[in-house]
PDB file of N, CA and C in Angstrom:
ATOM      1  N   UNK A   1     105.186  87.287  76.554  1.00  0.00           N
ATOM      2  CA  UNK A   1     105.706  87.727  77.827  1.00  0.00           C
ATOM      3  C   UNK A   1     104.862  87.079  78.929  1.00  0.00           C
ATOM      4  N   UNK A   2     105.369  86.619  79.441  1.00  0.00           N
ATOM      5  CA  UNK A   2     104.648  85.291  80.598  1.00  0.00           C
ATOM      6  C   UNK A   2     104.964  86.190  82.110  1.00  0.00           C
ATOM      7  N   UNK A   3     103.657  86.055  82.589  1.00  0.00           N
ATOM      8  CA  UNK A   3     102.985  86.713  84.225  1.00  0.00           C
ATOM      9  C   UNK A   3     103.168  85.754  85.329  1.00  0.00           C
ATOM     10  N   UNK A   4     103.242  85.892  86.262  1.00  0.00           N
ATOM     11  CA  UNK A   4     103.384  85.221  87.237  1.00  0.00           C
ATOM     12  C   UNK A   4     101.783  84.235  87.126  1.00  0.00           C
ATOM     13  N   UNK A   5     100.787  84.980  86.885  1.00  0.00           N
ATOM     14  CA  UNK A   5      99.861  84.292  86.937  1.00  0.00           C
ATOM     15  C   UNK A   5      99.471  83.713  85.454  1.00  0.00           C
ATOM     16  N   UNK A   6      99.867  83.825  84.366  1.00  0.00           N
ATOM     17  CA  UNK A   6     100.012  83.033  83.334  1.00  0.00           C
ATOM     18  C   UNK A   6     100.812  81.200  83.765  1.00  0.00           C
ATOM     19  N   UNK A   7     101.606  81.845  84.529  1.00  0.00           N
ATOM     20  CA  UNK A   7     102.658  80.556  85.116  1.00  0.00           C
ATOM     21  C   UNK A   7     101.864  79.960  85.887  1.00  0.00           C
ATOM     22  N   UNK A   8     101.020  80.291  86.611  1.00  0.00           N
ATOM     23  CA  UNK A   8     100.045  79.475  87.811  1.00  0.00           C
ATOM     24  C   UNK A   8      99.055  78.830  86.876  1.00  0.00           C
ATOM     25  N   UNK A   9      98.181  79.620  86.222  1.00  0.00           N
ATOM     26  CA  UNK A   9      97.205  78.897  85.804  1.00  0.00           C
ATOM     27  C   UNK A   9      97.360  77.639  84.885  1.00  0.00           C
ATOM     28  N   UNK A  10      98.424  78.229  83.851  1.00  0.00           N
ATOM     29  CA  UNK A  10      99.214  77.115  83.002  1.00  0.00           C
ATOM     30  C   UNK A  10      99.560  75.406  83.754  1.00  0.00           C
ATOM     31  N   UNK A  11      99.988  75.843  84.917  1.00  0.00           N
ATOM     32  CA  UNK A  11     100.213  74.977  85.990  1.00  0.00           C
ATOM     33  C   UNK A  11      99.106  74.168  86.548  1.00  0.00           C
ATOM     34  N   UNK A  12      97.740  74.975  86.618  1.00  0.00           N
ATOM     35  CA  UNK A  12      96.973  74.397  86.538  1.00  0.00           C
ATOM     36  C   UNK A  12      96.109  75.326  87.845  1.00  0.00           C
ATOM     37  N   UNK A  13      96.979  75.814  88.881  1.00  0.00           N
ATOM     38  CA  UNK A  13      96.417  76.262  89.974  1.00  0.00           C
ATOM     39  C   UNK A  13      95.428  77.452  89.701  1.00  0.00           C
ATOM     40  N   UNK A  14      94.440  77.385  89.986  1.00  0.00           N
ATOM     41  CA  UNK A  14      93.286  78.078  90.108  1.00  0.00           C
ATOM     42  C   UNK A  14      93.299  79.438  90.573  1.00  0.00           C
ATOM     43  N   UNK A  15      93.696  78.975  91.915  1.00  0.00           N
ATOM     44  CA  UNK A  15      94.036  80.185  93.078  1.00  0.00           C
ATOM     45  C   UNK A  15      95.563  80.717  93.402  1.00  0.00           C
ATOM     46  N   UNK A  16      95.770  82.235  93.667  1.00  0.00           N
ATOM     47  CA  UNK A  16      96.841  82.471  94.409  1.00  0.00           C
ATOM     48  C   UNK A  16      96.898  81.207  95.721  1.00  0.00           C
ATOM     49  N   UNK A  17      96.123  81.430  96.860  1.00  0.00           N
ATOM     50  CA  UNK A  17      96.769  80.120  97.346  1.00  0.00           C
ATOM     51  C   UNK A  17      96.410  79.201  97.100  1.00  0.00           C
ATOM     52  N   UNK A  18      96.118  78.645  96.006  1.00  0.00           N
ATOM     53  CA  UNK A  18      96.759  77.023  96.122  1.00  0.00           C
ATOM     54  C   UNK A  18      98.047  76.890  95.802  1.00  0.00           C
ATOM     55  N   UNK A  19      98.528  78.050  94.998  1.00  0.00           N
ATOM     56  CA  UNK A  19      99.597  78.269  94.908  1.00  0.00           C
ATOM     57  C   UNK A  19     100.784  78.128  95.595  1.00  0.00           C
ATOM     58  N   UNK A  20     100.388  79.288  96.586  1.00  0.00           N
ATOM     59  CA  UNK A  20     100.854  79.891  97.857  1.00  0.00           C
ATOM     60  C   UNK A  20     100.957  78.208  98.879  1.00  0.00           C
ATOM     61  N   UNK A  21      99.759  77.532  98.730  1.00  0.00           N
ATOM     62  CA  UNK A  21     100.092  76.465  99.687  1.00  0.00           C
ATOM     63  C   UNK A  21     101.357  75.578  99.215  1.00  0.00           C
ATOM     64  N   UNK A  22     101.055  75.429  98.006  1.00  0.00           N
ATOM     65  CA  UNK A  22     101.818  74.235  97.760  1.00  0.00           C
ATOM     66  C   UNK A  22     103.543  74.631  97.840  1.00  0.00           C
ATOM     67  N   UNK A  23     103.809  75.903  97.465  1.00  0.00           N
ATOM     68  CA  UNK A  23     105.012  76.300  97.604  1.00  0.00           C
ATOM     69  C   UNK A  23     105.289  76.889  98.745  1.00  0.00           C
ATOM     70  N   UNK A  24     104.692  76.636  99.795  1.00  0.00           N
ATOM     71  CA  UNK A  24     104.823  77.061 101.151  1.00  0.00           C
ATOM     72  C   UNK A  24     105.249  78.365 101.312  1.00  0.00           C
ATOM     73  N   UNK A  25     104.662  79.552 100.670  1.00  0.00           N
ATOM     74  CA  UNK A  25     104.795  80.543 100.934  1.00  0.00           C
ATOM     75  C   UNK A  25     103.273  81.282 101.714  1.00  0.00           C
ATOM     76  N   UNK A  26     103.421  82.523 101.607  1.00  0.00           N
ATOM     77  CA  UNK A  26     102.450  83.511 101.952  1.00  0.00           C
ATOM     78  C   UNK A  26     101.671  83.739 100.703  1.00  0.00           C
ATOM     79  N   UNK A  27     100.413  83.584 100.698  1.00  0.00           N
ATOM     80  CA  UNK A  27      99.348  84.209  99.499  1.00  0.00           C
ATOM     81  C   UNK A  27      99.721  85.608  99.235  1.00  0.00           C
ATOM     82  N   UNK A  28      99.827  85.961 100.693  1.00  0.00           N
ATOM     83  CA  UNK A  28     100.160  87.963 100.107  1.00  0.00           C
ATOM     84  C   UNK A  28     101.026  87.781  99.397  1.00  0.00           C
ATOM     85  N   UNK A  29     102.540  87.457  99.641  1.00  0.00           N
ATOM     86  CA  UNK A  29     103.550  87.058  98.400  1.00  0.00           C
ATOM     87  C   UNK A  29     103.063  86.844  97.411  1.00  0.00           C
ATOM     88  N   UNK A  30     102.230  85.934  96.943  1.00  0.00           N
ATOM     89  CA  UNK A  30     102.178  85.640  95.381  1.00  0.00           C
ATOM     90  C   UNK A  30     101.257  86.754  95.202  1.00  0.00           C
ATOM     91  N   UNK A  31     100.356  87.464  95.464  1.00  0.00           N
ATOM     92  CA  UNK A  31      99.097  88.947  95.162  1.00  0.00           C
ATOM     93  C   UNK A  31     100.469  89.775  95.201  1.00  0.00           C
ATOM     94  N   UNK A  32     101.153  90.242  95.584  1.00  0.00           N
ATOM     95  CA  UNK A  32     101.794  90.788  95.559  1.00  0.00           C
ATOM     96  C   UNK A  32     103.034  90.673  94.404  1.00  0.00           C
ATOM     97  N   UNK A  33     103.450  89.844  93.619  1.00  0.00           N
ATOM     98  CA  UNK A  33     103.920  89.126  93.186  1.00  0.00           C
ATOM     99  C   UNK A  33     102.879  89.868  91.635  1.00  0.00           C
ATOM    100  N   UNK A  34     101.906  89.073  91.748  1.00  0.00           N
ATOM    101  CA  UNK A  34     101.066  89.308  90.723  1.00  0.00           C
ATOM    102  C   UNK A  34     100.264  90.567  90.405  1.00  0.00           C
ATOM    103  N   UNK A  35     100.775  91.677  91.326  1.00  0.00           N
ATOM    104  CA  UNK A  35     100.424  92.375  91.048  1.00  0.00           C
ATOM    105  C   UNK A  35     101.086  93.814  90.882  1.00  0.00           C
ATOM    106  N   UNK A  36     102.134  93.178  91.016  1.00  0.00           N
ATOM    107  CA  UNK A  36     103.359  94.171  90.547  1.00  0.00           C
ATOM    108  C   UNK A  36     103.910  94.829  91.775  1.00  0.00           C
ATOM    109  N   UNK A  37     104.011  94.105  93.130  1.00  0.00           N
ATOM    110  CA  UNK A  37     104.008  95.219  94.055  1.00  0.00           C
ATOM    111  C   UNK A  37     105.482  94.843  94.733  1.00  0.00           C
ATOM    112  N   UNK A  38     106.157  94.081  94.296  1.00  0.00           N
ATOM    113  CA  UNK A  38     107.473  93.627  94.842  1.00  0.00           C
ATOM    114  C   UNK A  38     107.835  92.909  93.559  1.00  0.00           C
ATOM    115  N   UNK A  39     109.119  93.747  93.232  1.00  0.00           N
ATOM    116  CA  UNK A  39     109.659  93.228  92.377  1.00  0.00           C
ATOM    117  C   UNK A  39     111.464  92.559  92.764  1.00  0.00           C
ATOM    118  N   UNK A  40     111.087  92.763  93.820  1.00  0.00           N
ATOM    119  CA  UNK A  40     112.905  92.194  94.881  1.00  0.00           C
ATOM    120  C   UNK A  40     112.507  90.992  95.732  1.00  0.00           C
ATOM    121  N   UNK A  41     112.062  90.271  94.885  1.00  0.00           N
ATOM    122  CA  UNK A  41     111.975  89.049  96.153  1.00  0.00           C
ATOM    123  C   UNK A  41     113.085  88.319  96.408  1.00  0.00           C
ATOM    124  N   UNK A  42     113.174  87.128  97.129  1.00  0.00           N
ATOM    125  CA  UNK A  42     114.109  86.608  97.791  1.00  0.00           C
ATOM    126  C   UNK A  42     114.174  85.115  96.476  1.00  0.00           C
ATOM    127  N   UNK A  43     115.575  84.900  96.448  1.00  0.00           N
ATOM    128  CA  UNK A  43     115.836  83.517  95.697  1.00  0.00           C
ATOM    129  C   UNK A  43     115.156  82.681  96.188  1.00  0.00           C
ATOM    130  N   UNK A  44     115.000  81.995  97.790  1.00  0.00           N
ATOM    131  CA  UNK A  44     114.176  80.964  98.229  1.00  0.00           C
ATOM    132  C   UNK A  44     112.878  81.115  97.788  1.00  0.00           C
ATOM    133  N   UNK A  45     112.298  82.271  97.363  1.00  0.00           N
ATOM    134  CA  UNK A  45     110.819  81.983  97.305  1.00  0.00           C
ATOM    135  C   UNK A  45     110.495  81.604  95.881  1.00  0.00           C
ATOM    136  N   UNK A  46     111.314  82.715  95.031  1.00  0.00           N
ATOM    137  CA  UNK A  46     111.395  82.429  94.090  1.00  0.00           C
ATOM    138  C   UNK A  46     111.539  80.771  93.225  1.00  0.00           C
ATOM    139  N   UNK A  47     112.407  80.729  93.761  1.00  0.00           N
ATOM    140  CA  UNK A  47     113.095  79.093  93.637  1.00  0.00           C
ATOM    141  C   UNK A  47     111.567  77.956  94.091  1.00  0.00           C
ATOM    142  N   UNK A  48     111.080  78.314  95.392  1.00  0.00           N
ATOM    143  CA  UNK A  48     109.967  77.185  95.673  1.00  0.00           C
ATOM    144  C   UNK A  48     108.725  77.318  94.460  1.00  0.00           C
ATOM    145  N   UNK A  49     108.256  78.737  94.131  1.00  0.00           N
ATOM    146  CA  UNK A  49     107.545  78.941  93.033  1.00  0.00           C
ATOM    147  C   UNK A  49     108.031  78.026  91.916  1.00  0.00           C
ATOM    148  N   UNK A  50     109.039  78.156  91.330  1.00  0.00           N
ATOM    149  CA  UNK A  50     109.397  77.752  90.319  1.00  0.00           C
ATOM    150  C   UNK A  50     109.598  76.035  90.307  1.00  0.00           C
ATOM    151  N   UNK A  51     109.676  75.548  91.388  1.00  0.00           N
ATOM    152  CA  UNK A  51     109.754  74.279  91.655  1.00  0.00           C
ATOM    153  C   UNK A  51     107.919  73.899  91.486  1.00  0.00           C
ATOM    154  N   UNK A  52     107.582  74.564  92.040  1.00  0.00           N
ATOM    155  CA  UNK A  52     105.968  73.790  92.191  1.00  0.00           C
ATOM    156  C   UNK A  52     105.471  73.913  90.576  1.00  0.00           C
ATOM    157  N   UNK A  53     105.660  75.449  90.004  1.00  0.00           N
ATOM    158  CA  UNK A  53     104.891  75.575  88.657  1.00  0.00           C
ATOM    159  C   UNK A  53     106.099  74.734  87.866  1.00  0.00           C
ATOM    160  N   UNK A  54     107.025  74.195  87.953  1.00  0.00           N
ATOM    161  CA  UNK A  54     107.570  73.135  86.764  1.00  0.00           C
ATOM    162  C   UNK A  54     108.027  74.163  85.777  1.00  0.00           C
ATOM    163  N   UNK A  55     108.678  75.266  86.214  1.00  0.00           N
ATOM    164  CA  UNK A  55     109.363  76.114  85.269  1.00  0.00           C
ATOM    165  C   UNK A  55     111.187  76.374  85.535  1.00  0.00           C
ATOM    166  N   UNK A  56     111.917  76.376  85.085  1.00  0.00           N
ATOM    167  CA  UNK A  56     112.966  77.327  85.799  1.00  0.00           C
ATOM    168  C   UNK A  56     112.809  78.536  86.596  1.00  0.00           C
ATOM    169  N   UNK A  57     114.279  78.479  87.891  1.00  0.00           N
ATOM    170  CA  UNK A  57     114.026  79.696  88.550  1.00  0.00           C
ATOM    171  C   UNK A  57     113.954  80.924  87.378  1.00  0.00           C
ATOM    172  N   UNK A  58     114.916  81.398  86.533  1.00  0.00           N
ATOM    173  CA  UNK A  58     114.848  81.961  85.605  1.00  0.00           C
ATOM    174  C   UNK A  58     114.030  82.894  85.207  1.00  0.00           C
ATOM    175  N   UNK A  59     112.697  81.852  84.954  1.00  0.00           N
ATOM    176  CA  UNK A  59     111.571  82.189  84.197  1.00  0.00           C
ATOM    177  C   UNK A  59     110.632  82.706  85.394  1.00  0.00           C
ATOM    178  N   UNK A  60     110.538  82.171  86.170  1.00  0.00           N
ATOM    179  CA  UNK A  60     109.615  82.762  87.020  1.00  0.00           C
ATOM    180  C   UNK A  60     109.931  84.442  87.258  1.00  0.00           C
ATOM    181  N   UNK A  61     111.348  84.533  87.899  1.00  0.00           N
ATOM    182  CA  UNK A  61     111.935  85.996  87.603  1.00  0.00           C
ATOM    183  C   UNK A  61     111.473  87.125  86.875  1.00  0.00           C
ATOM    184  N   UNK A  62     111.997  86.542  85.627  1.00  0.00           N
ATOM    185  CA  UNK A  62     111.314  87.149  84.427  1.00  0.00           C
ATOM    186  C   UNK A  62     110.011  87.574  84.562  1.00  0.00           C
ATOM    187  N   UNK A  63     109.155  86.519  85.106  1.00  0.00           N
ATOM    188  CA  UNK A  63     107.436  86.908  85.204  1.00  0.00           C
ATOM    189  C   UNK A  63     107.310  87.505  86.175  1.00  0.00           C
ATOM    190  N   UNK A  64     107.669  87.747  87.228  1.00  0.00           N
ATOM    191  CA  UNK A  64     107.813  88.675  88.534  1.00  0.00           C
ATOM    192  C   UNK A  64     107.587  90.036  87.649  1.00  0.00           C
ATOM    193  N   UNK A  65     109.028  90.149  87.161  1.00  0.00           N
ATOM    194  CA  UNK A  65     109.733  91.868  86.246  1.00  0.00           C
ATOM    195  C   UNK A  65     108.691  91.888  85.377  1.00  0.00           C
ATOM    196  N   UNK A  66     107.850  91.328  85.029  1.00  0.00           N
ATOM    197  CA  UNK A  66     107.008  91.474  83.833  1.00  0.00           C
ATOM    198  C   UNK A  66     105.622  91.820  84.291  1.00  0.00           C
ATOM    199  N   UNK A  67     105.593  92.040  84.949  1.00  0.00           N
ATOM    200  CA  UNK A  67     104.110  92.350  86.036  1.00  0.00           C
ATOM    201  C   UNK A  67     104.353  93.986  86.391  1.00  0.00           C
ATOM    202  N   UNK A  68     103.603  94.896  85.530  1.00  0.00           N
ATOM    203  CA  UNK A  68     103.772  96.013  86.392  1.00  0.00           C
ATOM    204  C   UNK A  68     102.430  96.374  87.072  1.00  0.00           C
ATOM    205  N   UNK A  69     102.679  97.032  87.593  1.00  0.00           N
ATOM    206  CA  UNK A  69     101.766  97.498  88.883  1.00  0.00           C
ATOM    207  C   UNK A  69     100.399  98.145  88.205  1.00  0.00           C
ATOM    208  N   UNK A  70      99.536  98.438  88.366  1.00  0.00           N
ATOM    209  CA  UNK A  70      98.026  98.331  87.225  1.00  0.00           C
ATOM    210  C   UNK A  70      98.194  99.833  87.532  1.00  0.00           C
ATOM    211  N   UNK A  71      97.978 100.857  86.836  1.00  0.00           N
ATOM    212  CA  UNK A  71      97.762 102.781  87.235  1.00  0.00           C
ATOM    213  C   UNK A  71      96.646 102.558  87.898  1.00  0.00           C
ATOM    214  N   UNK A  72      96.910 103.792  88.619  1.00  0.00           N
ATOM    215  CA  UNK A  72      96.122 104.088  90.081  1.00  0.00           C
ATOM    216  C   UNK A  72      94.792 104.782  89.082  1.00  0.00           C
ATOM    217  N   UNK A  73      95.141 105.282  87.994  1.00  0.00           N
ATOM    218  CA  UNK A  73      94.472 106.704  87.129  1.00  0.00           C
ATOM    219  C   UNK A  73      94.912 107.788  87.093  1.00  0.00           C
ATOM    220  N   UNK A  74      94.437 108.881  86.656  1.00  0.00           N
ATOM    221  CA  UNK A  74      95.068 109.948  86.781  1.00  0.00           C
ATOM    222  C   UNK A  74      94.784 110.617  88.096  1.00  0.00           C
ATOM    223  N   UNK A  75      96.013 111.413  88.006  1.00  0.00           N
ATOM    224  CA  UNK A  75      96.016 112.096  89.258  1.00  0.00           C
ATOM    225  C   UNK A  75      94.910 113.017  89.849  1.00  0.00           C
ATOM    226  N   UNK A  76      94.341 112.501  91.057  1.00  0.00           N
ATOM    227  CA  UNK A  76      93.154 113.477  91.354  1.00  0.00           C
ATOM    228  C   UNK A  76      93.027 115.021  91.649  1.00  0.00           C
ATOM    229  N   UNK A  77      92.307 115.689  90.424  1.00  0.00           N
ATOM    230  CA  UNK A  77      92.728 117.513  90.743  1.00  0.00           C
ATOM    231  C   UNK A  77      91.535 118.068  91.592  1.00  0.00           C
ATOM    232  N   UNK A  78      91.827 119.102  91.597  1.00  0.00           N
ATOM    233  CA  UNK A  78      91.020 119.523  93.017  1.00  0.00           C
ATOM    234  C   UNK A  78      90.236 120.516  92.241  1.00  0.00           C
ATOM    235  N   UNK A  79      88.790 120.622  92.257  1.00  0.00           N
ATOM    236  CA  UNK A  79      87.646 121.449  91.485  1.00  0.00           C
ATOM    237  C   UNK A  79      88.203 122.770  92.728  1.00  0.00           C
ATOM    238  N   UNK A  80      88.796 123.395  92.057  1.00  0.00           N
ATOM    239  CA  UNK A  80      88.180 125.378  92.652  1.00  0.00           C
ATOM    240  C   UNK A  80      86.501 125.534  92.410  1.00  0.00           C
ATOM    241  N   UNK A  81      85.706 125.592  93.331  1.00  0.00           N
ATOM    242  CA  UNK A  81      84.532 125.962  93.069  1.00  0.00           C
ATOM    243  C   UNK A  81      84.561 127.561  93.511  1.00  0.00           C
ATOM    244  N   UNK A  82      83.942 128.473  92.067  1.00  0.00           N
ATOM    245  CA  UNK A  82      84.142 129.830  92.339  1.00  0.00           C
ATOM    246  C   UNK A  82      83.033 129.812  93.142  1.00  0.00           C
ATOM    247  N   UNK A  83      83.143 131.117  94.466  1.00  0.00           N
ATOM    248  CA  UNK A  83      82.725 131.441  96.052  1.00  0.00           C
ATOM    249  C   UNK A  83      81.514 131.617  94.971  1.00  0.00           C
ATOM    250  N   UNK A  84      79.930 131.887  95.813  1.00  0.00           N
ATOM    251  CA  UNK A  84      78.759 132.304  95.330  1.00  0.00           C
ATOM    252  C   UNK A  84      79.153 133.448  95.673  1.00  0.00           C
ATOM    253  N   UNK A  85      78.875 134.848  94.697  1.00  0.00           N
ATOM    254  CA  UNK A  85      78.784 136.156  94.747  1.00  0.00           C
ATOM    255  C   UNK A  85      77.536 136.783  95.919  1.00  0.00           C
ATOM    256  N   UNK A  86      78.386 137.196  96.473  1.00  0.00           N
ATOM    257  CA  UNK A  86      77.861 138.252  97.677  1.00  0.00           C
ATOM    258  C   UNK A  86      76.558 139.312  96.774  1.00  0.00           C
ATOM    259  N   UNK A  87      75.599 139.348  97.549  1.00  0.00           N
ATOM    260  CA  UNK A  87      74.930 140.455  97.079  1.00  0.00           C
ATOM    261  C   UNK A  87      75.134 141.500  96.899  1.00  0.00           C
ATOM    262  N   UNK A  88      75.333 142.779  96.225  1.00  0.00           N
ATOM    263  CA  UNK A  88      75.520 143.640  96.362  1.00  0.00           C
ATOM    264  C   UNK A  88      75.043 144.627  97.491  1.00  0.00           C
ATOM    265  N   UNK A  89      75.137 145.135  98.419  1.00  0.00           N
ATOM    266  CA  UNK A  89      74.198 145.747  99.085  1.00  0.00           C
ATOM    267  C   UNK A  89      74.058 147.190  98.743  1.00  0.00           C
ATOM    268  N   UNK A  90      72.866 147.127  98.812  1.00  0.00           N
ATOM    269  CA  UNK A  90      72.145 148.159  98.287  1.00  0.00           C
ATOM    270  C   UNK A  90      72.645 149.491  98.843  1.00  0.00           C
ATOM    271  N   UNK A  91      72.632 151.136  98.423  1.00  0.00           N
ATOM    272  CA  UNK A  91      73.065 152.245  98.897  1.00  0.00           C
ATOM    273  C   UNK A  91      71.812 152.869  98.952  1.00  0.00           C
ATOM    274  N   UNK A  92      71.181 153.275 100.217  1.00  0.00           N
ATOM    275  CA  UNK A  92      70.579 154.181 100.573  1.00  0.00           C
ATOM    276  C   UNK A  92      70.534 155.425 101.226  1.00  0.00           C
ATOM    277  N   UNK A  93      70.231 156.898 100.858  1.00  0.00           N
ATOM    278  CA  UNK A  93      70.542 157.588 101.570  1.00  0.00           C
ATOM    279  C   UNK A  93      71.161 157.530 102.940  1.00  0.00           C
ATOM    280  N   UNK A  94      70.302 156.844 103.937  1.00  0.00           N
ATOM    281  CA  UNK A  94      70.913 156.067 105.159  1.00  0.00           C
ATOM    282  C   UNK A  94      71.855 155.545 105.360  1.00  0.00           C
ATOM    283  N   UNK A  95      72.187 154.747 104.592  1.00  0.00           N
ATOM    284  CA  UNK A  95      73.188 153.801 104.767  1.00  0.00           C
ATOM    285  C   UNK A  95      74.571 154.635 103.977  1.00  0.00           C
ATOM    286  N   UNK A  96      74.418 155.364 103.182  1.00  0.00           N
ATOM    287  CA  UNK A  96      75.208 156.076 102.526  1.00  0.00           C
ATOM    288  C   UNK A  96      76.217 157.352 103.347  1.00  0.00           C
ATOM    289  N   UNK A  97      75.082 157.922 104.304  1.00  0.00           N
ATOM    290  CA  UNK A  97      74.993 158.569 105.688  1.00  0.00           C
ATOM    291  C   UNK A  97      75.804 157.778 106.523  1.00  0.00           C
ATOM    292  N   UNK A  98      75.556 156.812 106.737  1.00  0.00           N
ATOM    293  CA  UNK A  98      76.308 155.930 107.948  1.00  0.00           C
ATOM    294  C   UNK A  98      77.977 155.948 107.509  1.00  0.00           C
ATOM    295  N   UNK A  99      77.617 155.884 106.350  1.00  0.00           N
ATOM    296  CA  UNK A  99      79.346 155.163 105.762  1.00  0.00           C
ATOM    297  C   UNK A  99      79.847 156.413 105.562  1.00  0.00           C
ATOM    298  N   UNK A 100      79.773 157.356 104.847  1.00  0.00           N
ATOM    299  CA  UNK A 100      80.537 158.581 105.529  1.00  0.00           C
ATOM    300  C   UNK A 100      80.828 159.289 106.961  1.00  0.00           C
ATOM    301  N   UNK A 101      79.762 158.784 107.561  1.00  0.00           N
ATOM    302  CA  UNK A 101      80.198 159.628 109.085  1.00  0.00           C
ATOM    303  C   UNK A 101      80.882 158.518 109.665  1.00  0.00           C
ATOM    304  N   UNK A 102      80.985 157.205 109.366  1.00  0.00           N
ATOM    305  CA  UNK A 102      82.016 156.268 109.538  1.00  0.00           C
ATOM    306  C   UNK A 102      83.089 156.432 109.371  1.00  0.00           C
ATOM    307  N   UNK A 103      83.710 157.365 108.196  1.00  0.00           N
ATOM    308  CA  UNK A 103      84.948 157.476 107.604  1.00  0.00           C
ATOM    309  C   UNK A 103      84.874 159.126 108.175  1.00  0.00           C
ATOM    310  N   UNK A 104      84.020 159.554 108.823  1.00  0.00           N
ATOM    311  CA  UNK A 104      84.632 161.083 109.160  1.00  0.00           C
ATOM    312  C   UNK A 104      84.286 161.911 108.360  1.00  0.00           C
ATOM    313  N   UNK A 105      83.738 161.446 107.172  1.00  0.00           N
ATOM    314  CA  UNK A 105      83.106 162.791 106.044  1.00  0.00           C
ATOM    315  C   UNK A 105      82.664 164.032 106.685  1.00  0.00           C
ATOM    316  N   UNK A 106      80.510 163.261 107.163  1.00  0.00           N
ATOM    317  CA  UNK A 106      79.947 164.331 107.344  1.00  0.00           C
ATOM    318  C   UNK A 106      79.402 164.340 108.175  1.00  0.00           C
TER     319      UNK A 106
END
């Protein structure tokens, strides 16, 4: 199964653009291209690719569709970090005092 960049190097070109130059396109096109990120390109570009690497339009196609896009990884989950526990506060006569005549007890 032949890559867009299997087709370049085979060809001989080193670089996306030398690539890109010689077929008078955009470098982003061919990174893009090669890296799975447009798989609808246009016949003209297609066609100049395939003219420079000495392949059929065809085949180049094919190596476009054959490029998928690399995984991002898995999906990033989100850590719940359990809250730090509150101290208990302490019950002292006093304070025990307060909180009932708070509520109306005593």
């Amino acid at each position: 199964m032949d890559t867009l960049r299997s087709l370049r190097l085979a060809a001989g070109f080193q670089t996306q653009g030398e690539l890109a130059l010689a077929a008078d396109v955009e470098s982003t096109t061919v990174s893009q291209f090669e890296r799975g990120q447009n798989v609808n390109p246009l016949y003209a570009t297609v066609d100049r690719l395939a003219r420079v690497l000495g392949v059929p339009t065809q085949a180049v196609y094919r190596a476009i569709l054959n490029t998928r896009p690399a995984p991002k990884g898995p999906p990033r989950r989100r850590r719940h970090r359990p809250r730090a526990a509150q101290p208990a506060a302490e019950t002292t006569p006093e304070t025990a005092q307060e909180t009932a005549s708070a509520a109306g007890g005593v």
